[in-house]
Protein backbone atom coordinates (compact mmCIF):
# COMPACT_ATOMS: atom_id res chain seq x y z
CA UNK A 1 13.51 18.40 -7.19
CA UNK A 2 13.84 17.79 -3.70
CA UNK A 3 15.26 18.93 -0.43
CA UNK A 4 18.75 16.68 -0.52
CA UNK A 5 17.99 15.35 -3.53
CA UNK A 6 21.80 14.14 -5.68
CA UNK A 7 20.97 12.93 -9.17
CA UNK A 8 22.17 15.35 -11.94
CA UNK A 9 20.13 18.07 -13.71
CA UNK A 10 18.48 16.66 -16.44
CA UNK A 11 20.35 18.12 -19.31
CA UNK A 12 23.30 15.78 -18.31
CA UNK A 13 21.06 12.42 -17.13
CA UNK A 14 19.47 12.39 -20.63
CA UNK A 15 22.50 12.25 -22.54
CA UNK A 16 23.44 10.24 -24.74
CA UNK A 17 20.23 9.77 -26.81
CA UNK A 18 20.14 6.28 -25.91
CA UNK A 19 19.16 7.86 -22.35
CA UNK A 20 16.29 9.57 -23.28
CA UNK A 21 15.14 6.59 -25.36
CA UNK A 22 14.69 4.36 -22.71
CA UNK A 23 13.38 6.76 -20.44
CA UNK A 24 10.56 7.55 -23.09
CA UNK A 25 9.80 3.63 -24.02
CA UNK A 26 8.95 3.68 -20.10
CA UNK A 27 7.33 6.41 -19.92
CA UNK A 28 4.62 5.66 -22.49
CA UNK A 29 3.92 2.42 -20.76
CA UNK A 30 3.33 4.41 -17.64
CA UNK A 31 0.81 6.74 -19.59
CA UNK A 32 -3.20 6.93 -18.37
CA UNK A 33 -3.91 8.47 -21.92
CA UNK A 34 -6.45 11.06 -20.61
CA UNK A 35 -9.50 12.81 -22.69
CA UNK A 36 -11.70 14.70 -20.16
CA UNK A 37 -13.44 16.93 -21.50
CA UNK A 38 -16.23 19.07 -21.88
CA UNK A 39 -16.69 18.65 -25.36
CA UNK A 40 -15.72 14.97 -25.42
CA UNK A 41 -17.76 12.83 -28.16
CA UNK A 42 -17.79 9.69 -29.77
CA UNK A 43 -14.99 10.44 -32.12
CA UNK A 44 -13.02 11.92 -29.98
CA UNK A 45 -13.05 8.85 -28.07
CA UNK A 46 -12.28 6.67 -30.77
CA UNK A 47 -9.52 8.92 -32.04
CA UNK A 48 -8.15 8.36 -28.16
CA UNK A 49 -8.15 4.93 -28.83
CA UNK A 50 -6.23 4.97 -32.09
CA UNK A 51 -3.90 7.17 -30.59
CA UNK A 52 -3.14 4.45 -27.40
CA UNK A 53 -2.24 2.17 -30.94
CA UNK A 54 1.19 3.01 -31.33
CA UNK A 55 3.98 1.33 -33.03
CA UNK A 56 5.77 1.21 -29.95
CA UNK A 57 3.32 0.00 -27.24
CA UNK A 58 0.06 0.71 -25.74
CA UNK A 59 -0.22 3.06 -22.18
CA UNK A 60 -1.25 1.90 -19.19
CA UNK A 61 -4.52 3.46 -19.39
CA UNK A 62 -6.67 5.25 -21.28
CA UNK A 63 -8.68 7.74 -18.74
CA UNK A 64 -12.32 8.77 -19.88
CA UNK A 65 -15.65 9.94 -18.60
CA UNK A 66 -18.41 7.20 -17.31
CA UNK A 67 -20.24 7.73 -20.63
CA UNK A 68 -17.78 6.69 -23.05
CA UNK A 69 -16.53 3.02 -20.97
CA UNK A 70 -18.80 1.17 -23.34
CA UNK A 71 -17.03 2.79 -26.24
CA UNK A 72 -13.54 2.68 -24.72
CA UNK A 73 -14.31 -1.07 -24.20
CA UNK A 74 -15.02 -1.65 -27.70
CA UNK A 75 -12.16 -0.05 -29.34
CA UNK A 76 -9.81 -1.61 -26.99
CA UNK A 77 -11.08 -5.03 -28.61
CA UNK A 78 -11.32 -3.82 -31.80
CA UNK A 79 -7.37 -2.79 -31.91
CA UNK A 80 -6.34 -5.49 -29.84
CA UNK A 81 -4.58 -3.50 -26.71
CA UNK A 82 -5.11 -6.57 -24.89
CA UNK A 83 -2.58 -5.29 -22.33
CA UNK A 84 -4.51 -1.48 -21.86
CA UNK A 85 -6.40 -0.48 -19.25
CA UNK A 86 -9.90 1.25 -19.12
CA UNK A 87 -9.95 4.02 -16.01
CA UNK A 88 -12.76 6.37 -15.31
CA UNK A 89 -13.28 9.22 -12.85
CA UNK A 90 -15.54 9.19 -10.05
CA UNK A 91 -16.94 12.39 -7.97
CA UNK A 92 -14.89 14.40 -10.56
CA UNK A 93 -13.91 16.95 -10.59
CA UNK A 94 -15.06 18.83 -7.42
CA UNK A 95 -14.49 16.02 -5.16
CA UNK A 96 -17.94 16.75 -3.07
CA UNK A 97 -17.81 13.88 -0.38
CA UNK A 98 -21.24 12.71 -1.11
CA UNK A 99 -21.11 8.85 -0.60
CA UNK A 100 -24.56 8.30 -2.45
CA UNK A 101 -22.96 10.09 -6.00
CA UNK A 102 -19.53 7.91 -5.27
CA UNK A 103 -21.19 4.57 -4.91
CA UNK A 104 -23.59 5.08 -7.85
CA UNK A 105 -20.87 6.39 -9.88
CA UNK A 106 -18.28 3.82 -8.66
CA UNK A 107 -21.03 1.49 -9.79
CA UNK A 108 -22.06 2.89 -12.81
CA UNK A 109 -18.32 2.71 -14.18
CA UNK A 110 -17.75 -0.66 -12.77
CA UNK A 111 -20.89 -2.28 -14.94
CA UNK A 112 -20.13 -0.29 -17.96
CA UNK A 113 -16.20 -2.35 -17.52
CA UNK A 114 -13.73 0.20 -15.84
CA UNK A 115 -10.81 -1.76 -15.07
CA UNK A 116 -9.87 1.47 -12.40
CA UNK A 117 -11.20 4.48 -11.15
CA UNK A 118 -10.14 7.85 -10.33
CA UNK A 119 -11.31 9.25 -6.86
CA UNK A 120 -11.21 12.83 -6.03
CA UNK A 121 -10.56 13.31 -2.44
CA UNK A 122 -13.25 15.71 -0.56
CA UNK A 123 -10.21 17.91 -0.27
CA UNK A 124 -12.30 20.95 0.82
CA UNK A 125 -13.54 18.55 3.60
CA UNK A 126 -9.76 17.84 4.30
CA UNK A 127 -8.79 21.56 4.67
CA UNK A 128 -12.27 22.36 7.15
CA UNK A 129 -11.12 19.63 9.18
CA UNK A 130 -13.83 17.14 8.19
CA UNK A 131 -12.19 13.66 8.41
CA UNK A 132 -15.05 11.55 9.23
CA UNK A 133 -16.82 13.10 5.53
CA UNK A 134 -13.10 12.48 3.92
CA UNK A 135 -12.92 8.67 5.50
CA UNK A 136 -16.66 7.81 4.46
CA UNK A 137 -15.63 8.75 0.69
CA UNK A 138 -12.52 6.77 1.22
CA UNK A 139 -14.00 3.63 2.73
CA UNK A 140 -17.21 3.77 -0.01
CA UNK A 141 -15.18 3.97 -2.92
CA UNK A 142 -12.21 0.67 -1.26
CA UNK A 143 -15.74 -1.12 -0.90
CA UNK A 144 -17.09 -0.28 -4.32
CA UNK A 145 -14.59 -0.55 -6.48
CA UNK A 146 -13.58 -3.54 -4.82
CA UNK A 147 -11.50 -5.57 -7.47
CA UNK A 148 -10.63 -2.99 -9.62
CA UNK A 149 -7.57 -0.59 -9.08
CA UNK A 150 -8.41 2.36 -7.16
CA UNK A 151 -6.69 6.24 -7.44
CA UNK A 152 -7.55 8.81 -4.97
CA UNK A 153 -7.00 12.60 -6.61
CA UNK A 154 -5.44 14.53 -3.62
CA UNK A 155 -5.79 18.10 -5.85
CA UNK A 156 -2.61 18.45 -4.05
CA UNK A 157 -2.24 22.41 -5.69
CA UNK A 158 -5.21 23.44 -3.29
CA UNK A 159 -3.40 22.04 0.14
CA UNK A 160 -0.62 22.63 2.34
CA UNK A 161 2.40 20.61 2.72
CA UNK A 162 1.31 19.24 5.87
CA UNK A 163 -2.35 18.80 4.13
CA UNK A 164 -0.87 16.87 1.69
CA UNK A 165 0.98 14.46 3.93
CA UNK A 166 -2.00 14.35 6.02
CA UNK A 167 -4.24 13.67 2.72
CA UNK A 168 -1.59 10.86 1.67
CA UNK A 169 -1.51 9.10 5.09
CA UNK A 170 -5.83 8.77 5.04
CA UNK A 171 -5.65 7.05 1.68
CA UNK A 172 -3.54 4.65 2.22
CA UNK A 173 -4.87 3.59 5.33
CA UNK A 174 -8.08 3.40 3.25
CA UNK A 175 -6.86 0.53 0.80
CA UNK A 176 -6.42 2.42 -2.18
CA UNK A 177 -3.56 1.66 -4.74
CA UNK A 178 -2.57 5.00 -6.02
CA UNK A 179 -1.92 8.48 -4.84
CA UNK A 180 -2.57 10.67 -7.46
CA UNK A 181 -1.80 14.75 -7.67
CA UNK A 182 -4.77 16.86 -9.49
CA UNK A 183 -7.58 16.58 -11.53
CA UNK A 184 -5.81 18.98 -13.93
CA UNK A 185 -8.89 21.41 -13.29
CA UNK A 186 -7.66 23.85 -11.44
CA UNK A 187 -4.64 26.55 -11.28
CA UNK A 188 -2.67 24.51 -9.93
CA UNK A 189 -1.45 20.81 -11.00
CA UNK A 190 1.22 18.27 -10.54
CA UNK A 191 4.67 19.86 -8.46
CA UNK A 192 7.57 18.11 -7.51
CA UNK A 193 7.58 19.48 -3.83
CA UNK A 194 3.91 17.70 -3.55
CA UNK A 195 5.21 14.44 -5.57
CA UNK A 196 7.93 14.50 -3.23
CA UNK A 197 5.92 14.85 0.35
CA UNK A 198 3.22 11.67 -1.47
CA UNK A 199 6.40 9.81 -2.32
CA UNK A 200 7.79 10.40 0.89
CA UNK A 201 4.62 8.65 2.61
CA UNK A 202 4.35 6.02 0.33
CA UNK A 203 8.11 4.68 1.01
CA UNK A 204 7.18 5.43 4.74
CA UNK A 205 3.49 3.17 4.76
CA UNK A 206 5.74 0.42 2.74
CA UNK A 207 3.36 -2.19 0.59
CA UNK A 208 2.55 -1.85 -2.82
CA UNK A 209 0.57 1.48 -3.06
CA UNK A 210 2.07 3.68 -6.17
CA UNK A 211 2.21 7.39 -7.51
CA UNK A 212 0.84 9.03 -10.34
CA UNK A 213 1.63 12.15 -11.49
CA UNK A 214 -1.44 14.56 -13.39
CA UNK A 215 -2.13 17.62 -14.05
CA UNK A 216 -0.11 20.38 -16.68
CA UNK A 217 3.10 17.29 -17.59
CA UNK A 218 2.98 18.00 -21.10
CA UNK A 219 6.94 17.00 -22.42
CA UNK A 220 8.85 14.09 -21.97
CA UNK A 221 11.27 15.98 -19.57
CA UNK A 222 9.13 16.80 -17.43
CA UNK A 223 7.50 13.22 -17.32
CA UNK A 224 11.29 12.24 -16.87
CA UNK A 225 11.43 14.17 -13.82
CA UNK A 226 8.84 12.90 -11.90
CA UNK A 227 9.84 9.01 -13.03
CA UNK A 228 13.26 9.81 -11.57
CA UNK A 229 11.55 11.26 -8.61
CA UNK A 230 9.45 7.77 -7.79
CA UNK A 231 12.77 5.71 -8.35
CA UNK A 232 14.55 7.67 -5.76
CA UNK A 233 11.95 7.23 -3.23
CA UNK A 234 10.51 3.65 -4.34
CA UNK A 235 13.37 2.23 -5.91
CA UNK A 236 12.22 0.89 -9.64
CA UNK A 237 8.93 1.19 -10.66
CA UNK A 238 6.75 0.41 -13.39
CA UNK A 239 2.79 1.10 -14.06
CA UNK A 240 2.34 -0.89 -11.00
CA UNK A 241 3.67 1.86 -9.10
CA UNK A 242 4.11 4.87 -11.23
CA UNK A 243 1.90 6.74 -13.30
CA UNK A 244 1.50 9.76 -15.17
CA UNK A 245 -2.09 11.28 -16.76
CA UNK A 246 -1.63 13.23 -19.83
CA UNK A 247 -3.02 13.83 -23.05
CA UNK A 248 -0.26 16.80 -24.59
CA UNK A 249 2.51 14.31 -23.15
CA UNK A 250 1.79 11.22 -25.11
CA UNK A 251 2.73 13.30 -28.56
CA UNK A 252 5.84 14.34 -26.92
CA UNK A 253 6.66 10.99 -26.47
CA UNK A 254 5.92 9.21 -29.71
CA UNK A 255 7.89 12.11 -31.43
CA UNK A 256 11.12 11.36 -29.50
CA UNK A 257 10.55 7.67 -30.01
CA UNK A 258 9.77 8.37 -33.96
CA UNK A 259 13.05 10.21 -34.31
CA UNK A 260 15.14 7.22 -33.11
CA UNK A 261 13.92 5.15 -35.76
């Protein structure tokens, strides 16, 4: 929670029920169903897929490696999530800076039919001071992935507060439609003191630019905090403006949904 922040704990803003309901129904719309992994294979993919196939909706996203698009693609068609996007992840995870491997990957996701793409920020760059290295990776992914919706990982657990906001303020200037907290590769993921100092630059740069949470949210209530979190500071918000990568999470919220029926 944040400094000055007034809505109730969230034992008493889920109940009733009926609360927590609702707040799950949008939550799984606001999903990037994620499978990143080292051991990721075809039916692991496809199992993604039938997993985004709910009874109660598809997520936003479904979040996979360059090599499995093509596959993505297909199941998407073949279930009929008409309304799902495809997202992949470029210069992931280390977030090296090197504008020749974002272009070709930006590329290589693009023509393989990534709908988005998931930038890691040269944050190592940031912290050394490097902002022309952190602007070129910036400006070649806007130009690349020009059409297509474009996140920029911050790996917010590795900065300072004043890092962060600095981080935040260089990616919007660049163009790019998301702010997004971690890969969820290293110690530290997702916080509400980061969300808060993003969201706080977001509402400050106005436009349309959203949040997305990543990184160790593995239960609905936690998902529920960070949702309230972008409606205090952006008012309401769908997947327009708010998301949150998981893979734990989505089980948490199908089971809550599956016990109201």
């Amino acid at each position: 929670m944040c400094a000055g922040s007034v809505w109730p704990p969230l034992a008493e803003s889920i109940d009733p029920a009926s609360e927590q309901i609702a707040a799950a129904q949008q939550i799984l719309r606001c999903i990037d169903l994620t499978s990143l992994g080292e051991s990721d294979d075809r039916g692991r993919i496809i199992a993604l897929c039938a997993q985004a196939a709910s009874p109660y909706g598809s997520p936003a996203a479904i979040c996979v490696y360059p090599e499995w698009i093509d596959l993505a693609c297909i199941e998407r068609q073949r279930l009929e999530l008409t309304s799902m996007a495809i997202a992949s992840v470029v210069d992931f995870p280390d977030g090296s800076g090197h504008v020749g491997r974002i272009e070709a990957e930006c590329r290589r996701a693009i023509a393989a039919g990534a709908d988005e793409i998931d930038l890691v920020l040269p944050w190592r760059s940031l912290i050394e001071g490097c902002l022309d290295t952190v602007g070129q990776a910036l400006r070649i992914a806007r130009e690349t992935a020009e059409g297509r919706i474009l996140k920029v990982i911050l790996e917010s657990g590795e900065l300072t507060p004043g890092q962060i906001r600095l981080a935040s303020e260089l990616v919007l200037q660049s163009g790019a439609d998301f702010l997004k907290t971690s890969t969820g590769k290293r110690a530290i993921g997702a916080t509400p003191a980061a969300a808060c100092i993003m969201l706080e630059v977001l509402r400050e740069h106005g436009g349309t630019a959203g949040f997305k949470a990543a990184g160790g949210i593995r239960t609905l209530a936690s998902a529920i905090d960070y949702l309230r979190l972008a409606q205090q500071y952006l008012g309401a918000v769908d997947s327009s403006r708010f998301r949150i990568g998981a893979s734990a999470l989505w089980q948490d919220v199908i089971d809550v949904l599956d016990s109201a029926r």
